[in-house]
N, C-alpha and C. Protein backbone atom coordinates (compact mmCIF):
# COMPACT_ATOMS: atom_id res chain seq x y z
N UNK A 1 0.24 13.49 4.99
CA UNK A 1 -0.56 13.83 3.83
C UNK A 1 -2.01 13.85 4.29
N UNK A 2 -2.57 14.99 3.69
CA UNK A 2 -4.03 15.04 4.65
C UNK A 2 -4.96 14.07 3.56
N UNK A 3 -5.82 13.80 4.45
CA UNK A 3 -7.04 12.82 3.37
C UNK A 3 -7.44 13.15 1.78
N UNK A 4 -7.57 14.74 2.06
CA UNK A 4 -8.19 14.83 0.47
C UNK A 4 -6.72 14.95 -0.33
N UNK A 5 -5.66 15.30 0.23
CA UNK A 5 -4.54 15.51 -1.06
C UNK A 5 -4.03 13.94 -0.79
N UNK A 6 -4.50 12.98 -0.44
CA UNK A 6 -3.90 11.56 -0.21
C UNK A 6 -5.21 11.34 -1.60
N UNK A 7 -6.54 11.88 -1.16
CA UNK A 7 -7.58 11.29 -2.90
C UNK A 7 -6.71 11.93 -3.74
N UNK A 8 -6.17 13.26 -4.41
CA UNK A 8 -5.90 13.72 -5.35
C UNK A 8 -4.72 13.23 -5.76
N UNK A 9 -3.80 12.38 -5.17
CA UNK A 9 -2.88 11.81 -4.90
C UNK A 9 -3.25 10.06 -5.84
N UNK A 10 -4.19 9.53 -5.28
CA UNK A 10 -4.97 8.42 -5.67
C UNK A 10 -5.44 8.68 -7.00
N UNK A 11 -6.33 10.06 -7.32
CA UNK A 11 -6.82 10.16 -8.51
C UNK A 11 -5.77 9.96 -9.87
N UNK A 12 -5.11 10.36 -9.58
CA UNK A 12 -3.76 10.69 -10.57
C UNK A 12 -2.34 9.42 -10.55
N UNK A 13 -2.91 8.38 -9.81
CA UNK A 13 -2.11 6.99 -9.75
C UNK A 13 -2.18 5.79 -11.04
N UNK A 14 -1.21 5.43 -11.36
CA UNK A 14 -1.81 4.59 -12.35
C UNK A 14 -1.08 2.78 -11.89
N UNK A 15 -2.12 2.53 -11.29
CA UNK A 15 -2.14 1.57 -11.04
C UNK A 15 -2.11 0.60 -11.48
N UNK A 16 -1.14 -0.79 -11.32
CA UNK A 16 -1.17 -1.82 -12.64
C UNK A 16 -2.48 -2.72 -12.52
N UNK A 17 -3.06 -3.24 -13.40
CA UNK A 17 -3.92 -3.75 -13.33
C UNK A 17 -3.29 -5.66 -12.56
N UNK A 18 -4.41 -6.16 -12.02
CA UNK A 18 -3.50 -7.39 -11.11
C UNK A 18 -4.17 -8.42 -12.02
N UNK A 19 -2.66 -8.95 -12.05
CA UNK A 19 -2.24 -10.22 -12.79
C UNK A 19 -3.18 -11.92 -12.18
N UNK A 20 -3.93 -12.27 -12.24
CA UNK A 20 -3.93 -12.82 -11.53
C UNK A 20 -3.53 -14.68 -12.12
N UNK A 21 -2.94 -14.96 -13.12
CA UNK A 21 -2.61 -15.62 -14.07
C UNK A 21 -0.57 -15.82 -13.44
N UNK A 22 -0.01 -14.36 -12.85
CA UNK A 22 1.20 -14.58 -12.49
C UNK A 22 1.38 -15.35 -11.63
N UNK A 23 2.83 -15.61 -11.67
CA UNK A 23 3.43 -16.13 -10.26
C UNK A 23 3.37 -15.47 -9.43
N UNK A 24 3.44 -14.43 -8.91
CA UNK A 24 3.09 -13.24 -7.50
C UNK A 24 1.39 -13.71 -7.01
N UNK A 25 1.16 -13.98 -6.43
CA UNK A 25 -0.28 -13.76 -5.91
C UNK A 25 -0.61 -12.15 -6.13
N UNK A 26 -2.06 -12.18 -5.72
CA UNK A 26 -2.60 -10.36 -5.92
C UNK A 26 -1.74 -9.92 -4.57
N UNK A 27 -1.89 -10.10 -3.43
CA UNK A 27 -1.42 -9.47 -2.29
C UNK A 27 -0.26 -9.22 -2.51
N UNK A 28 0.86 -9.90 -2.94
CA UNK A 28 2.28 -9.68 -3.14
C UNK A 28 2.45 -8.41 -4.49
N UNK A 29 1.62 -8.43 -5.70
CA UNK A 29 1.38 -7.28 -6.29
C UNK A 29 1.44 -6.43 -5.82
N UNK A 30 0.46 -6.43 -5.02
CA UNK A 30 -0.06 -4.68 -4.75
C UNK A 30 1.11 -3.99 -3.24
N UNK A 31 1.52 -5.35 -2.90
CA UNK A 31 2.51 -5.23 -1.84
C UNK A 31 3.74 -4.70 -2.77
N UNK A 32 4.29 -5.10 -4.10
CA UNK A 32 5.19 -4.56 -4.38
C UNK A 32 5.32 -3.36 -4.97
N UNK A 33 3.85 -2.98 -5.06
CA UNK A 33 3.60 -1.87 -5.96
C UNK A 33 4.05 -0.23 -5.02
N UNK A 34 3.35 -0.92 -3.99
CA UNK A 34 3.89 -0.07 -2.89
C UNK A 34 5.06 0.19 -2.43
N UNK A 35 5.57 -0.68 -2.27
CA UNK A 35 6.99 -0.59 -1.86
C UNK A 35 8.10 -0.21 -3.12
N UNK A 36 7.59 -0.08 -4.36
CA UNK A 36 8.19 0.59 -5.13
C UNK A 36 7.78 1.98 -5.04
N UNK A 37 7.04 2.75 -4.61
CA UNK A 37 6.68 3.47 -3.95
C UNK A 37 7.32 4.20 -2.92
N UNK A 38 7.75 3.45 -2.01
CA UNK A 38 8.08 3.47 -0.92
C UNK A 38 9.81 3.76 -0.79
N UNK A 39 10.36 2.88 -1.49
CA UNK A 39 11.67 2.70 -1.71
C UNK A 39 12.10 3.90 -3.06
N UNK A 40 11.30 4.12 -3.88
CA UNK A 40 11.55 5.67 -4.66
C UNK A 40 11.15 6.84 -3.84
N UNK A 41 10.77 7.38 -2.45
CA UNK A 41 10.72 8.00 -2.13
C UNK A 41 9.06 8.66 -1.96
N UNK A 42 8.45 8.31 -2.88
CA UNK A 42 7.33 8.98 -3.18
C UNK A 42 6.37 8.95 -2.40
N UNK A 43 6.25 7.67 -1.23
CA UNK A 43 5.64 7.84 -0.21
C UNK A 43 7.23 7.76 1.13
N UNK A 44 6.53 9.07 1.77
CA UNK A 44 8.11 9.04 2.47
C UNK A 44 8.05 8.21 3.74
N UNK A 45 9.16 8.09 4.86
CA UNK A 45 8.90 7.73 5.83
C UNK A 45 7.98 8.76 7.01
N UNK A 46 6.92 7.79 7.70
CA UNK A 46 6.17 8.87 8.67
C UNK A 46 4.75 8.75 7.79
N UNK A 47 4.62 8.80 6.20
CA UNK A 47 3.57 9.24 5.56
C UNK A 47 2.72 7.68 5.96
N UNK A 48 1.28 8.12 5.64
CA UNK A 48 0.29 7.03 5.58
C UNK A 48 0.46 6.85 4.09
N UNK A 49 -0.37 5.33 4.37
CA UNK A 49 -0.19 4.68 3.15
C UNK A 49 -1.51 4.69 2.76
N UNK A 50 -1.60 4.54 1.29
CA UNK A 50 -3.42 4.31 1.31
C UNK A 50 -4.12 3.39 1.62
N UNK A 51 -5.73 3.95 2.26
CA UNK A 51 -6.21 3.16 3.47
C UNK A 51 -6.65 1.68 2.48
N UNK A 52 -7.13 0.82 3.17
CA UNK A 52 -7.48 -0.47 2.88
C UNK A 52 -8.55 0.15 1.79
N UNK A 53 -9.51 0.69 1.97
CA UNK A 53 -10.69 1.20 1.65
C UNK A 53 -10.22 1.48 -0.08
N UNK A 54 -9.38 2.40 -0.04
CA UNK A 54 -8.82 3.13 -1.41
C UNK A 54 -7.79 1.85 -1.58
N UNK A 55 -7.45 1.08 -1.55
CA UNK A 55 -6.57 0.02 -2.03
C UNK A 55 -7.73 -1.11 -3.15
N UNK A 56 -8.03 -0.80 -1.87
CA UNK A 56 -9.58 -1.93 -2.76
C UNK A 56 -10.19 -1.48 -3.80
N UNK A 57 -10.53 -0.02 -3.85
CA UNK A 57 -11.07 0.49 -5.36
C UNK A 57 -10.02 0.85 -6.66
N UNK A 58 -8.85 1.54 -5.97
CA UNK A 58 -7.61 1.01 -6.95
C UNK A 58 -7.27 -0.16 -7.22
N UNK A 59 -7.65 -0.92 -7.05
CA UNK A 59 -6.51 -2.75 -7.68
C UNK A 59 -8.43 -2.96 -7.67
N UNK A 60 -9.64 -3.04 -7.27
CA UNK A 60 -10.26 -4.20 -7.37
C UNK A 60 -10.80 -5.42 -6.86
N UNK A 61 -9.98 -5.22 -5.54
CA UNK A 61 -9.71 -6.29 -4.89
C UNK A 61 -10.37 -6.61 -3.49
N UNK A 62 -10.23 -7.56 -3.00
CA UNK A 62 -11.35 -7.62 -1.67
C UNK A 62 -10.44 -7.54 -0.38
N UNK A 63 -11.27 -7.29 0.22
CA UNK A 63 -10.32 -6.95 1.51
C UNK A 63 -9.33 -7.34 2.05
N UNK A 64 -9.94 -8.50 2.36
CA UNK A 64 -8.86 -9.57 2.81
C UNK A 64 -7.44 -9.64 1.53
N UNK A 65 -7.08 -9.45 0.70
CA UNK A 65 -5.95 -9.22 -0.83
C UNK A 65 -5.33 -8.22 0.07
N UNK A 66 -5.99 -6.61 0.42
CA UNK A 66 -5.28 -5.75 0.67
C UNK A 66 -4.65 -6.41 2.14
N UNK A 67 -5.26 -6.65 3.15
CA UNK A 67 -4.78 -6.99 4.32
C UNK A 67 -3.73 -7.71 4.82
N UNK A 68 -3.60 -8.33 3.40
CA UNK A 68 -2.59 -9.81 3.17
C UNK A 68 -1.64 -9.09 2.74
N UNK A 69 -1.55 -7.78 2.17
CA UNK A 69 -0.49 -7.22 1.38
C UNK A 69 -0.01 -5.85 2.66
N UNK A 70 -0.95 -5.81 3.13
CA UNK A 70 -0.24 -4.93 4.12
C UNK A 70 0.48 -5.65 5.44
N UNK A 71 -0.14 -6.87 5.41
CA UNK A 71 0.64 -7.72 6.80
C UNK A 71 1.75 -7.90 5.95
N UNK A 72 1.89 -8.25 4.98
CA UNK A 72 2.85 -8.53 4.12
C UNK A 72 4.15 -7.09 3.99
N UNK A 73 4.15 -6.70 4.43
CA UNK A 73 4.97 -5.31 4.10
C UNK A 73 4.93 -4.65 5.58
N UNK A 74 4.49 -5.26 6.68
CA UNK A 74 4.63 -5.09 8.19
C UNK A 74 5.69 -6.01 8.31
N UNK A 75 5.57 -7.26 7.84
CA UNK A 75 6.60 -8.38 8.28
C UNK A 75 7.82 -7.68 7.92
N UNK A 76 8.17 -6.96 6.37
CA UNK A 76 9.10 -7.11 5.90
C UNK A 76 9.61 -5.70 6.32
N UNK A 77 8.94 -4.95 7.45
CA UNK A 77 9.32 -3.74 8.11
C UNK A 77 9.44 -2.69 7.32
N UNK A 78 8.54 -2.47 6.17
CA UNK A 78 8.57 -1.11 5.00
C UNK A 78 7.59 -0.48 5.73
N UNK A 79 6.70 -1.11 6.33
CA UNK A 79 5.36 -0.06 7.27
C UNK A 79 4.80 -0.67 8.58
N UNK A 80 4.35 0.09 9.40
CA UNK A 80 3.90 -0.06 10.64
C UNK A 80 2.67 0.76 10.58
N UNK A 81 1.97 -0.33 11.38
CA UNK A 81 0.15 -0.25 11.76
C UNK A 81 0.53 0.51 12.85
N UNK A 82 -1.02 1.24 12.82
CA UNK A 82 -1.43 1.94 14.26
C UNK A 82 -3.11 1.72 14.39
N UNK A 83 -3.46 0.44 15.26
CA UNK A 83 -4.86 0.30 15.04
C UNK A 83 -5.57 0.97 15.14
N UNK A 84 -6.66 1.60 14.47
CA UNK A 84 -7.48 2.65 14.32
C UNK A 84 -6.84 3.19 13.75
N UNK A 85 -5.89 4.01 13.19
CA UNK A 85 -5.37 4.88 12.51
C UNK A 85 -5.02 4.51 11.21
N UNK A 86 -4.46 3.63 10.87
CA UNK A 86 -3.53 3.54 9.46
C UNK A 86 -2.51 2.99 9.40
N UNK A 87 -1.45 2.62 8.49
CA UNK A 87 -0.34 2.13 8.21
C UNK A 87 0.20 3.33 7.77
N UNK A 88 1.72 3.34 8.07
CA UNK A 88 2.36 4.24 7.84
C UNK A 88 3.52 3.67 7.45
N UNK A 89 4.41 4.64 6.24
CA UNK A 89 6.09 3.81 5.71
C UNK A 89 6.92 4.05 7.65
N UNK A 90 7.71 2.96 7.35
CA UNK A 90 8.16 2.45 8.15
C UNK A 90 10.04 3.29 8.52
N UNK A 91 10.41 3.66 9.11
CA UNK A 91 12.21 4.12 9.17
C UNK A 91 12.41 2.44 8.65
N UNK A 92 13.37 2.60 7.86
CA UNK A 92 14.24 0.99 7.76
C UNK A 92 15.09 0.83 8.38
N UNK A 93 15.54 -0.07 8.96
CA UNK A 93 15.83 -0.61 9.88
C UNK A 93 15.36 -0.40 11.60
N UNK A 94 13.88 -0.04 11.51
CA UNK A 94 13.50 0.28 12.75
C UNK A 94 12.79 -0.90 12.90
């Protein structure tokens, strides 16, 4: 997905607003938000995910929230980093 149809993509997201009162922490939120995402198809395997940058102005949140939610969803093998580049959905079971 190229950058600007990944914004027009972003523009048109409706993002839940984060709980921060729940049992989920914010990172695990926005980690599942994705991976519902992810697991409906809508971001496919191979695709980037949105960057830290656009995570943070969608949810609100400070960096370190998104970072925690993307290590968080590396562990659980839905996406793989490429430093300097991005996170990308992950093949499952790769």
């Amino acid at each position: 997905m190229s950058a600007s149809l990944q914004a027009r993509y972003l523009d048109r997201v409706d993002a839940p607003e984060i709980d921060y009162r729940a049992e989920l922490p914010p990172h695990r939120q926005i980690a599942a938000w994705l991976l519902v995402r992810i697991e409906s198809g809508e971001l496919a395997v191979g695709q980037p995910v949105p960057s830290e940058k656009e995570l943070m102005d969608l949810f609100g949140v400070a960096r370190t929230t998104v970072r925690r939610a993307i290590a968080y969803l590396r562990d659980q093998a839905a996406i793989r980093t490429v430093p300097g580049r991005g996170s990308y959905v992950a093949k499952r079971g790769s």
